[in-house]
C-alpha atoms as a PDB file:
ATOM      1  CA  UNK A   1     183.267  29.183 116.069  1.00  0.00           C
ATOM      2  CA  UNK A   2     182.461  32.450 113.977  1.00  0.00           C
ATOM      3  CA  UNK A   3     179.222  34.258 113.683  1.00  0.00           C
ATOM      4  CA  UNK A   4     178.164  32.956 110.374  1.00  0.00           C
ATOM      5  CA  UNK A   5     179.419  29.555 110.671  1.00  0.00           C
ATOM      6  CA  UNK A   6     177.159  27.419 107.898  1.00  0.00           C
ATOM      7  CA  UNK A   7     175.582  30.330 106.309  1.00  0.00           C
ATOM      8  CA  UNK A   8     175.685  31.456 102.859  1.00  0.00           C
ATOM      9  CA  UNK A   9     175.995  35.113 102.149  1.00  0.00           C
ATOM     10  CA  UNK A  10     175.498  37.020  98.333  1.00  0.00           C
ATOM     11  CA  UNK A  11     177.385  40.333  98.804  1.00  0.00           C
ATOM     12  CA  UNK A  12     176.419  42.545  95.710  1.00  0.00           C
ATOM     13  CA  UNK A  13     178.179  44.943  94.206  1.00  0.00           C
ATOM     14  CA  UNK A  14     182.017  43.984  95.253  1.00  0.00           C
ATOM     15  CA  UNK A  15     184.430  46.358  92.935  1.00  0.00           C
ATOM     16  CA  UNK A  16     187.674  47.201  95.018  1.00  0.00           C
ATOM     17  CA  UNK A  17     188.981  45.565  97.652  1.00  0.00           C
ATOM     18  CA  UNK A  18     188.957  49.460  99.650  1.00  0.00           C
ATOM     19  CA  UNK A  19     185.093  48.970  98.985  1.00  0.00           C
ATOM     20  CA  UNK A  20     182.584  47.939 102.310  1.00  0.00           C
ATOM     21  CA  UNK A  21     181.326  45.081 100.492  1.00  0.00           C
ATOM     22  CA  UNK A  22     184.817  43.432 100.207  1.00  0.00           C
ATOM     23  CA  UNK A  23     185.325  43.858 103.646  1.00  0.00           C
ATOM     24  CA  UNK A  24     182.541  42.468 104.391  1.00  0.00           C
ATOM     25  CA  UNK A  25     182.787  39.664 101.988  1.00  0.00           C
ATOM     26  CA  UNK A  26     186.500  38.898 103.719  1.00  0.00           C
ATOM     27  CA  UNK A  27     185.008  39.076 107.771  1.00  0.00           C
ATOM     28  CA  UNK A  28     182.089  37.301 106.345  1.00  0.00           C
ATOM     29  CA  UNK A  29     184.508  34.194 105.393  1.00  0.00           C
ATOM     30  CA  UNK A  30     186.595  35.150 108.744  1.00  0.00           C
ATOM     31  CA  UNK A  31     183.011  34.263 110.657  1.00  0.00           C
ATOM     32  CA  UNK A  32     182.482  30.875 108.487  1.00  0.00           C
ATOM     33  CA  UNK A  33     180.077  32.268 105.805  1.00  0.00           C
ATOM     34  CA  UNK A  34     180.383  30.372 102.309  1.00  0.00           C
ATOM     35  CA  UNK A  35     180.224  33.820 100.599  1.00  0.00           C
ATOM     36  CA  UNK A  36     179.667  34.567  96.663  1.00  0.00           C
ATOM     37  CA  UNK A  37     180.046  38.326  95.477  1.00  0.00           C
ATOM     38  CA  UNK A  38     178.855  40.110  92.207  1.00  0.00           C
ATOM     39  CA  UNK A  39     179.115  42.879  89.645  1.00  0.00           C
ATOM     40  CA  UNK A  40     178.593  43.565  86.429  1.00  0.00           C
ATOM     41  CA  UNK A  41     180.329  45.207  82.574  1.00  0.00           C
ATOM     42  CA  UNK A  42     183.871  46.017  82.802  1.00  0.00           C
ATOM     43  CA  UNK A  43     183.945  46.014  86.467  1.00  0.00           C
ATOM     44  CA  UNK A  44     183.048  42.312  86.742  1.00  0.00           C
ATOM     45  CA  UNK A  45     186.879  41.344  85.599  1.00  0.00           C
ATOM     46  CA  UNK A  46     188.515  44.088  88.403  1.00  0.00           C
ATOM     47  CA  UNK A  47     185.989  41.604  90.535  1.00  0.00           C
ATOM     48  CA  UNK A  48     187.225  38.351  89.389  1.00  0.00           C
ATOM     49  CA  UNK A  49     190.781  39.744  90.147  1.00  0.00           C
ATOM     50  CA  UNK A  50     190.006  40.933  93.521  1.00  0.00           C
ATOM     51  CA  UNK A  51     188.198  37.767  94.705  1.00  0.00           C
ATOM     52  CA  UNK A  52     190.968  36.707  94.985  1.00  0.00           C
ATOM     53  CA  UNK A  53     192.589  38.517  97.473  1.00  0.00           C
ATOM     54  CA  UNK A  54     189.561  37.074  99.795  1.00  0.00           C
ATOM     55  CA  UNK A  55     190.866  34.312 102.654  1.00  0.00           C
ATOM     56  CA  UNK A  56     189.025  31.873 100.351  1.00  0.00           C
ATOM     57  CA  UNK A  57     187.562  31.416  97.192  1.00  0.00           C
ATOM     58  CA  UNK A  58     184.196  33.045  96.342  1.00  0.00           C
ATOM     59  CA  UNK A  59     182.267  32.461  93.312  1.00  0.00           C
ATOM     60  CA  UNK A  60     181.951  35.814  91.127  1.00  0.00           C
ATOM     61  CA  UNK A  61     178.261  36.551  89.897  1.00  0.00           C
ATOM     62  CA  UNK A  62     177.195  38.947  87.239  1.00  0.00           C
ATOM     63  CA  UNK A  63     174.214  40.982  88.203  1.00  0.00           C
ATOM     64  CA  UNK A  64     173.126  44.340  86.964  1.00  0.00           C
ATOM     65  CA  UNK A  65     170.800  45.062  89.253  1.00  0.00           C
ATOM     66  CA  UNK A  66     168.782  47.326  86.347  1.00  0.00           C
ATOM     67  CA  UNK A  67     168.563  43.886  84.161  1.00  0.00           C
ATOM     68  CA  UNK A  68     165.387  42.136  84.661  1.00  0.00           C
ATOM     69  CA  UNK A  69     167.301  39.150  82.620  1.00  0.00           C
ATOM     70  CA  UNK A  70     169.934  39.261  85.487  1.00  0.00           C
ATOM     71  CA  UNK A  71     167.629  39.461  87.975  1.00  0.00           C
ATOM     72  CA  UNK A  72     165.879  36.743  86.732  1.00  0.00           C
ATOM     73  CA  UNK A  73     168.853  34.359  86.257  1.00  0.00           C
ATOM     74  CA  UNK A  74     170.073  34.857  89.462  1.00  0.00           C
ATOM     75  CA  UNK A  75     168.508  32.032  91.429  1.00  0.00           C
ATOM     76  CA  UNK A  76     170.008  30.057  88.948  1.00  0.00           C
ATOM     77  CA  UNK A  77     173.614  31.268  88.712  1.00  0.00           C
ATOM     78  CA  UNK A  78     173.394  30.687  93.020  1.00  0.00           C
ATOM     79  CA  UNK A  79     172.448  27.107  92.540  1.00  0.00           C
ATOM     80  CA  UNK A  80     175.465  26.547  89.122  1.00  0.00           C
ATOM     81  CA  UNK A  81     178.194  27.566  91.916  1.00  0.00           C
ATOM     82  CA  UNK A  82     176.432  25.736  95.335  1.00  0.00           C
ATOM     83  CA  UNK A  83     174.009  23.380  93.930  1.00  0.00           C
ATOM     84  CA  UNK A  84     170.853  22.477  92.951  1.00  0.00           C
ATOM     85  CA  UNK A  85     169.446  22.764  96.556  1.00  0.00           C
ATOM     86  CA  UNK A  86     171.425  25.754  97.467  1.00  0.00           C
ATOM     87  CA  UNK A  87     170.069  28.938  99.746  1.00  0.00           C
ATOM     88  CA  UNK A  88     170.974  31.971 100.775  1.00  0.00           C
ATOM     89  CA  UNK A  89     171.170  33.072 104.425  1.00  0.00           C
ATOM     90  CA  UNK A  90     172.296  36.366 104.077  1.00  0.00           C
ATOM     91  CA  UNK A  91     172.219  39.269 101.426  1.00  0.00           C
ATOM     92  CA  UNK A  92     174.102  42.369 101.315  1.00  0.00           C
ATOM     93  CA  UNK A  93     173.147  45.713  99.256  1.00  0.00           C
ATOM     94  CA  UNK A  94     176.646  47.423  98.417  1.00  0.00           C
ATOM     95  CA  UNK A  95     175.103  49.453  95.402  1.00  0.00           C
ATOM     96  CA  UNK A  96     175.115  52.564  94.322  1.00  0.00           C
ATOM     97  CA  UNK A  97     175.138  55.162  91.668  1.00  0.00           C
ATOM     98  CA  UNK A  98     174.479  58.984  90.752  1.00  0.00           C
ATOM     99  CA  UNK A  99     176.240  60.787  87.511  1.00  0.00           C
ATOM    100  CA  UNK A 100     179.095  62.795  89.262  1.00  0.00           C
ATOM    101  CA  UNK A 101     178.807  64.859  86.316  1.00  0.00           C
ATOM    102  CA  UNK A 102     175.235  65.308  86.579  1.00  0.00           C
ATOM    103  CA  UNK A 103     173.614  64.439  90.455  1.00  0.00           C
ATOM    104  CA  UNK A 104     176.015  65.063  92.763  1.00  0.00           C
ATOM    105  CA  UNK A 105     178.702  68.257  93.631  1.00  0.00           C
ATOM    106  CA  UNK A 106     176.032  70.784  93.712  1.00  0.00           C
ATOM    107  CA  UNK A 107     174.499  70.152  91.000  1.00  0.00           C
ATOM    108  CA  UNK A 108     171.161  69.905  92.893  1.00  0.00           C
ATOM    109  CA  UNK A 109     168.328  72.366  91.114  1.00  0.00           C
ATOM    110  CA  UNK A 110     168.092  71.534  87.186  1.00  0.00           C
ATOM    111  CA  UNK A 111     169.534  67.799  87.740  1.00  0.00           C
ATOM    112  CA  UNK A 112     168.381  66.091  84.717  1.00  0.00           C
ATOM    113  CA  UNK A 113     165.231  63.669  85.400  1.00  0.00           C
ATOM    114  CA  UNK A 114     166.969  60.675  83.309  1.00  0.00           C
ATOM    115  CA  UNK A 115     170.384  61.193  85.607  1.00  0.00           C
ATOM    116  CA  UNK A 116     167.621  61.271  88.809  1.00  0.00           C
ATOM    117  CA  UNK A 117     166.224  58.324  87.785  1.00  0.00           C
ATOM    118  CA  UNK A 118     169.101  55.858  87.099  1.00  0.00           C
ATOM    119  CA  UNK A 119     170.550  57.231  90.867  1.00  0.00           C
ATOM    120  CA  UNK A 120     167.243  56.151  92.429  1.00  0.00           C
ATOM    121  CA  UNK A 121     166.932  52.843  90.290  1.00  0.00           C
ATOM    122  CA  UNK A 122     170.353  52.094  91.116  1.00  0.00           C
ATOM    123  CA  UNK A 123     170.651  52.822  94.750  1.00  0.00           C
ATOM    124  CA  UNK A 124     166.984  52.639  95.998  1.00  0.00           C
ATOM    125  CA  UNK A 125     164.556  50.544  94.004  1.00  0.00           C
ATOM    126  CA  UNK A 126     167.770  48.024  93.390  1.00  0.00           C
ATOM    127  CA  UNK A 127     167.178  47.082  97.591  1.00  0.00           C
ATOM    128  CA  UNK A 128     163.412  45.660  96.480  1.00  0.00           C
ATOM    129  CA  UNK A 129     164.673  44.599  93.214  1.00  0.00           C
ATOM    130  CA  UNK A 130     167.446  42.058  94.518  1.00  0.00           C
ATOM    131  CA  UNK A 131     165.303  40.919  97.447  1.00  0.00           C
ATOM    132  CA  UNK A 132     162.358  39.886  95.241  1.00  0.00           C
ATOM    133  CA  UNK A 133     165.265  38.210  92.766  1.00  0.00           C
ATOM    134  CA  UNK A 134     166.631  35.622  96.062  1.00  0.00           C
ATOM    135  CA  UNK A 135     163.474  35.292  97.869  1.00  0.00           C
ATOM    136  CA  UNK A 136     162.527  32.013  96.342  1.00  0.00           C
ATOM    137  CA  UNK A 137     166.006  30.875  98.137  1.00  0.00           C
ATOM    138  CA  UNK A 138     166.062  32.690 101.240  1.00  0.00           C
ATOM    139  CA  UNK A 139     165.760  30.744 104.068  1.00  0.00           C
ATOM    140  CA  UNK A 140     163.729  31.793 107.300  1.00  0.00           C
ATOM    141  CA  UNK A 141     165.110  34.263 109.818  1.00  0.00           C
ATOM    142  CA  UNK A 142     167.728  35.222 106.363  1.00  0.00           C
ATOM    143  CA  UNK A 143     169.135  38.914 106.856  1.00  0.00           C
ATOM    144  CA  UNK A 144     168.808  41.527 104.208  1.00  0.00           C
ATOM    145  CA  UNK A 145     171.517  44.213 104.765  1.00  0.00           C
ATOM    146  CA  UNK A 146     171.709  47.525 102.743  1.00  0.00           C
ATOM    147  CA  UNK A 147     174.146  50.367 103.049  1.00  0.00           C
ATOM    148  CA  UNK A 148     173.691  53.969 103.554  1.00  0.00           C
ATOM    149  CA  UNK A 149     174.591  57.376 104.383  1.00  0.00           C
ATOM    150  CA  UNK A 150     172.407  59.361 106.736  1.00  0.00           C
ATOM    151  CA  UNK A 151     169.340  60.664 104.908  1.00  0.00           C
ATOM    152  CA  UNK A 152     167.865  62.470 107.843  1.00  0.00           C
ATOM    153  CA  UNK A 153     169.970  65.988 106.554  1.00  0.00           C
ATOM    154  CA  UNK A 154     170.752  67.421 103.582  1.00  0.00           C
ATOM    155  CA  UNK A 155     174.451  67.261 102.957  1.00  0.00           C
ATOM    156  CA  UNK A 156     177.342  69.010 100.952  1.00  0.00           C
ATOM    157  CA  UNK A 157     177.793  67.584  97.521  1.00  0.00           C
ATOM    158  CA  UNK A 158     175.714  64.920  97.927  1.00  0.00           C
ATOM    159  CA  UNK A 159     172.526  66.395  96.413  1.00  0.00           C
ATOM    160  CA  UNK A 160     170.385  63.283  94.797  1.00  0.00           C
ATOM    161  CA  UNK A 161     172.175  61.149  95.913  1.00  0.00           C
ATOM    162  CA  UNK A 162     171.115  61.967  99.256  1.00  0.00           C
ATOM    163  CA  UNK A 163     167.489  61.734  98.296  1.00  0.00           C
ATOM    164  CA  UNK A 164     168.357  58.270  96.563  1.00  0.00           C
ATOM    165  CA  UNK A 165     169.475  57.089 100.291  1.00  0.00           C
ATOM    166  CA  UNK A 166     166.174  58.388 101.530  1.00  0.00           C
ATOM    167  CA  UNK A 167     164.645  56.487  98.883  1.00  0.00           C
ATOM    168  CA  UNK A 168     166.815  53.226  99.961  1.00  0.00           C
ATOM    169  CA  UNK A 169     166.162  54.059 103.938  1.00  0.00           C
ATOM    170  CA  UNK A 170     162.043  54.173 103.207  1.00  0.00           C
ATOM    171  CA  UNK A 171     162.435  50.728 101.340  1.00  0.00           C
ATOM    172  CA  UNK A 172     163.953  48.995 103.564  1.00  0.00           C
ATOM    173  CA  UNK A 173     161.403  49.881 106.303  1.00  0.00           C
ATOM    174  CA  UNK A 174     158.735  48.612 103.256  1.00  0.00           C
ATOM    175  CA  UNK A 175     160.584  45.417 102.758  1.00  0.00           C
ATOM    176  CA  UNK A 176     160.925  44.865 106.271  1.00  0.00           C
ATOM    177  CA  UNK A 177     156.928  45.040 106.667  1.00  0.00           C
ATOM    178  CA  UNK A 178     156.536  42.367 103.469  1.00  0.00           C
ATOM    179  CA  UNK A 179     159.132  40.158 104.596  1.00  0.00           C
ATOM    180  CA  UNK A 180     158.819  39.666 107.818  1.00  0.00           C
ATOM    181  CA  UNK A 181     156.360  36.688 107.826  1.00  0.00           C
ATOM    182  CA  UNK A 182     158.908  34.766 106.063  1.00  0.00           C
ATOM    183  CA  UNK A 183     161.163  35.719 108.812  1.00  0.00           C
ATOM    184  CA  UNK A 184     163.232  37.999 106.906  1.00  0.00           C
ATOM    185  CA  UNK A 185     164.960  40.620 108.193  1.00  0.00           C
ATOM    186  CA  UNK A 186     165.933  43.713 106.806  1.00  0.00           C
ATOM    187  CA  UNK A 187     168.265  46.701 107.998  1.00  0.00           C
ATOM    188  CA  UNK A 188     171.220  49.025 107.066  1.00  0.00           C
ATOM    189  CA  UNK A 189     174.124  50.151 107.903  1.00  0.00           C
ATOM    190  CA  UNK A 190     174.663  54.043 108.122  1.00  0.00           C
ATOM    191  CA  UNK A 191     178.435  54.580 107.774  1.00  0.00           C
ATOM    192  CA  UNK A 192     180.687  57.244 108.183  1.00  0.00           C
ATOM    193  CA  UNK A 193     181.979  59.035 104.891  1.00  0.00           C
ATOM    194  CA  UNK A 194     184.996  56.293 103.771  1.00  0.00           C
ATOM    195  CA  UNK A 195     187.429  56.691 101.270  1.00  0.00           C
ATOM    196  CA  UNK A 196     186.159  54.332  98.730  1.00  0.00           C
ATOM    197  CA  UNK A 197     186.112  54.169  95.322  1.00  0.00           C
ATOM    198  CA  UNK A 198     182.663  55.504  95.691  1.00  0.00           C
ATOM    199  CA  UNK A 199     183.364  58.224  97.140  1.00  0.00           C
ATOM    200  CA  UNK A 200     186.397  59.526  95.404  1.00  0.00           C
ATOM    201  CA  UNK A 201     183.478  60.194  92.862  1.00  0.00           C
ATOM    202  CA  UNK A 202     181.720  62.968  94.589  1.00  0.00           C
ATOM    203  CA  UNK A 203     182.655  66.104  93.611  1.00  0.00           C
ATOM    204  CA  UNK A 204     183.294  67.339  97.421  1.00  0.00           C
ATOM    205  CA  UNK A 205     183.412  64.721  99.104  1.00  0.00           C
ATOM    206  CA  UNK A 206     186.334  66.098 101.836  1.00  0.00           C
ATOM    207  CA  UNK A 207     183.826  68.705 102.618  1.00  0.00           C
ATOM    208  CA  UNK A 208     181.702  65.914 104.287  1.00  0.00           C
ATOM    209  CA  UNK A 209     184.946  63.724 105.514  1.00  0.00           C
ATOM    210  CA  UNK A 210     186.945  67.113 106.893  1.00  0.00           C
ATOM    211  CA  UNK A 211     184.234  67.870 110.085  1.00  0.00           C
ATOM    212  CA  UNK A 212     184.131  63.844 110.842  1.00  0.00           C
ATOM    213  CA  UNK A 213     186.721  63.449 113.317  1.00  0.00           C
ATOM    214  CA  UNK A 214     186.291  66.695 115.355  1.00  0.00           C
ATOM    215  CA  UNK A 215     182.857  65.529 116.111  1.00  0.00           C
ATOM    216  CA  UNK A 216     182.982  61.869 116.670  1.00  0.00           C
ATOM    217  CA  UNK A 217     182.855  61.504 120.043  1.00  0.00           C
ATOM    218  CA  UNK A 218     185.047  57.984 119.373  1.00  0.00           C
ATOM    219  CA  UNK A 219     186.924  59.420 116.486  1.00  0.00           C
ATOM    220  CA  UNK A 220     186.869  57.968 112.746  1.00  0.00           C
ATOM    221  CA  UNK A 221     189.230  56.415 110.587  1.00  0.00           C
ATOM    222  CA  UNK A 222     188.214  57.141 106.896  1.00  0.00           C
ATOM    223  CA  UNK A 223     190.497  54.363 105.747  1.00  0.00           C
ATOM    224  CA  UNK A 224     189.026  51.699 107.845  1.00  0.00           C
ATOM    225  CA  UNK A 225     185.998  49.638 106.487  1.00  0.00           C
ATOM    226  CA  UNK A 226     186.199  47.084 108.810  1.00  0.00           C
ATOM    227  CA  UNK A 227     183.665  48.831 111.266  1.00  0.00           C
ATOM    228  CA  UNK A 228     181.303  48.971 109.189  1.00  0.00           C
ATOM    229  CA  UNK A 229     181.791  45.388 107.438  1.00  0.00           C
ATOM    230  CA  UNK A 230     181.653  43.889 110.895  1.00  0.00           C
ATOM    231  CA  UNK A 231     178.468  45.903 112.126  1.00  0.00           C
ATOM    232  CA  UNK A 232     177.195  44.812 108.659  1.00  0.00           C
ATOM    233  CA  UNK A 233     177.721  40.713 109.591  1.00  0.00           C
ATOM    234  CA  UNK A 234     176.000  41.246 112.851  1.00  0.00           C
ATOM    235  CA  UNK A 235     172.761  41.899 111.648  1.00  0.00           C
ATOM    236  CA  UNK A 236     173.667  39.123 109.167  1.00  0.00           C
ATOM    237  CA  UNK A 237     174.177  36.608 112.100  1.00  0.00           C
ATOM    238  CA  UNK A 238     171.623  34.960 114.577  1.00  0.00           C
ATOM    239  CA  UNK A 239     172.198  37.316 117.387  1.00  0.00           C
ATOM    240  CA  UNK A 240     169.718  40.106 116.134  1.00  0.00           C
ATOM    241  CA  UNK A 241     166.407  37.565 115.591  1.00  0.00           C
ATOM    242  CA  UNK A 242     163.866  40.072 116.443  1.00  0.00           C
ATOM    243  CA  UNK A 243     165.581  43.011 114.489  1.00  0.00           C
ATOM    244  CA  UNK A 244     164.207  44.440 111.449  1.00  0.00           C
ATOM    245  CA  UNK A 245     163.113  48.123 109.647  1.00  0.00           C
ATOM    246  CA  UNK A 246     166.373  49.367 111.460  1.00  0.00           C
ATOM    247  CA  UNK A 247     169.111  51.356 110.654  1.00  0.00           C
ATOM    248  CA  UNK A 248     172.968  51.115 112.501  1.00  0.00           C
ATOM    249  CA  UNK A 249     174.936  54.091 112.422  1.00  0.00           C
ATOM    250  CA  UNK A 250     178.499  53.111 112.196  1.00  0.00           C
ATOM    251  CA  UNK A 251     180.171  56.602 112.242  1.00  0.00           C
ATOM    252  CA  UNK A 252     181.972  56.681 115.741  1.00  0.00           C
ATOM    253  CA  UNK A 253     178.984  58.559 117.003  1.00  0.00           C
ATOM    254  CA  UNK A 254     179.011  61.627 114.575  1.00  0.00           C
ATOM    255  CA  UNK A 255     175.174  61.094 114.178  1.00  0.00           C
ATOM    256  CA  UNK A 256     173.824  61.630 117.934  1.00  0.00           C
ATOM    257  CA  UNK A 257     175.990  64.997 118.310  1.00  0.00           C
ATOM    258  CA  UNK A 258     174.673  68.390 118.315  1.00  0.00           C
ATOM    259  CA  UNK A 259     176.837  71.518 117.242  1.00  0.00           C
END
C-alpha cells in the first residue's frame, strides 16, 4: 500500500526526465497516485516523449502558466483525461524561469525590469496563479507543493532569481492563510543545488554546487532527485494533515550549518 494510493496528482512543469518534477511524477505512481504532468511550446513534445519513460501512463497537459486561456481551460483538460467528475488531490509547482542572459550570472544591478518581471511571473505569482486555476477541483485536505531554493541569503549567480524564490516562499505562506479553510495545504520543498536542466542554465551554477558536499553534514548527491521527489510526495500524502505555510529543506543539512 503506497502513500498516495487513490489520489490524483497534477505535476506542472515536467521537461526532462533529470528534472524534480519527473521524479516526482515517477515515485508519485510508485506510491499509487493516478498522476497527469504538463508543459507548454516546444517543450510540450520533449514531454510527451518523456512520459513515457514513467512506470505508467500519464496524461500530458499543456499549461503556460502566463496564459490566462490556459489557466482557464485547465479544469477542463483534467476532467477530458479523468472524467467529468474528476479531482485533484495533489498539485505540484516545478516552474521556473529567469533570462540567463539577462537575470541571473551576476547580472544583478541594471537587470532589465521586463526580464524581472517574466522571472517573478513565472516562478512566483505562477504558485497563486495555478492554485486559483484547480481550486474548483481540489478536494479537502488536497496538498499544494512548490519548489525552491533557499531565499533566506543572497547567493552566487543566482541574482533575481533568488528574489523570485523569495517572491514564491512569501506566496506560499499567503496561499496557505486563504486556503486553509478549504483544507488545503500548502508548502515547499527547499532542495539542494541539482544538476537539472534548470540549472545547467545559470551562468555559475558550480559556484553554488562546489561548497555543497563539504558542508552537508549527510553529504549530497547532485545527481540524485529522488530526495527531494520523495520529501515532495510526503507533504502530498495524508501523513502531514495539520501542515501548512512550511518549507522542507532537502539539502542533506547544508541549511542549519554555520561556517
Amino acid at each position: 500500500m503506497g502513500l498516495l494510493d487513490g489520489k490524483t496528482i497534477l505535476v506542472a512543469g515536467v521537461t526532462m526526465d533529470t528534472s524534480i518534477g519527473f521524479a516526482t511524477a515517477r515515485v508519485a505512481q510508485e506510491q499509487g497516485a493516478t498522476v497527469l504532468i504538463s508543459n507548454f511550446g516546444r517543450a510540450l513534445g520533449i514531454t510527451r516523449r518523456i512520459a513515457g519513460r514513467l512506470p505508467a501512463p500519464a496524461p500530458v497537459l499543456e499549461l503556460d502558466v502566463t496564459d490566462p486561456a490556459h489557466l482557464a481551460g485547465l479544469v477542463e483538460q483534467v476532467r477530458e483525461h479523468l472524467g467529468a467528475d474528476a479531482t485533484l488531490d495533489g498539485v505540484v509547482h516545478s516552474i521556473a524561469f529567469g533570462n540567463p542572459e539577462t537575470v541571473l550570472g551576476g547580472k544583478f544591478v541594471g537587470a532589465p525590469w521586463e526580464d524581472v518581471a517574466q522571472a517573478v511571473q513565472v516562478s512566483a505569482y505562477s504558485l497563486m496563479s495555478l492554485a486559483h486555476a484547480v481550486r474548483p477541483i481540489l478536494t479537502p485536505g488536497a496538498g499544494i507543493v512548490g519548489l525552491t531554493f533557499d531565499a533566506t541569503v543572497a547567493w552566487p549567480a543566482y541574482d533575481w532569481m533568488g528574489v523570485a524564490k523569495a517572491g514564491l516562499e512569501s506566496c506560499a505562506r499567503y496561499l496557505a492563510r486563504d486556503l486553509g479553510g478549504d483544507g488545503i495545504r500548502v508548502n515547499l520543498v527547499s532542495a539542494g543545488p541539482l544538476k537539472t536542466l534548470a540549472a545547467k542554465a545559470i551562468p555559475g551554477f558550480d559556484e553554488i554546487d562546489g561548497v555543497w558536499k563539504d558542508r552537508a553534514p549527510l553529504g549530497w548527491d547532485n545527481t540524485d532527485q529522488e530526495p527531494t521527489a520523495k520529501a515532495v510526495c510526503a507533504l502530498l500524502s495524508d501523513f502531514f494533515p495539520a501542515t501548512t505555510g512550511e518549507i522542507i529543506h532537502v539539502d542533506g543539512g547544508y541549511h542549519a550549518m554555520g561556517a
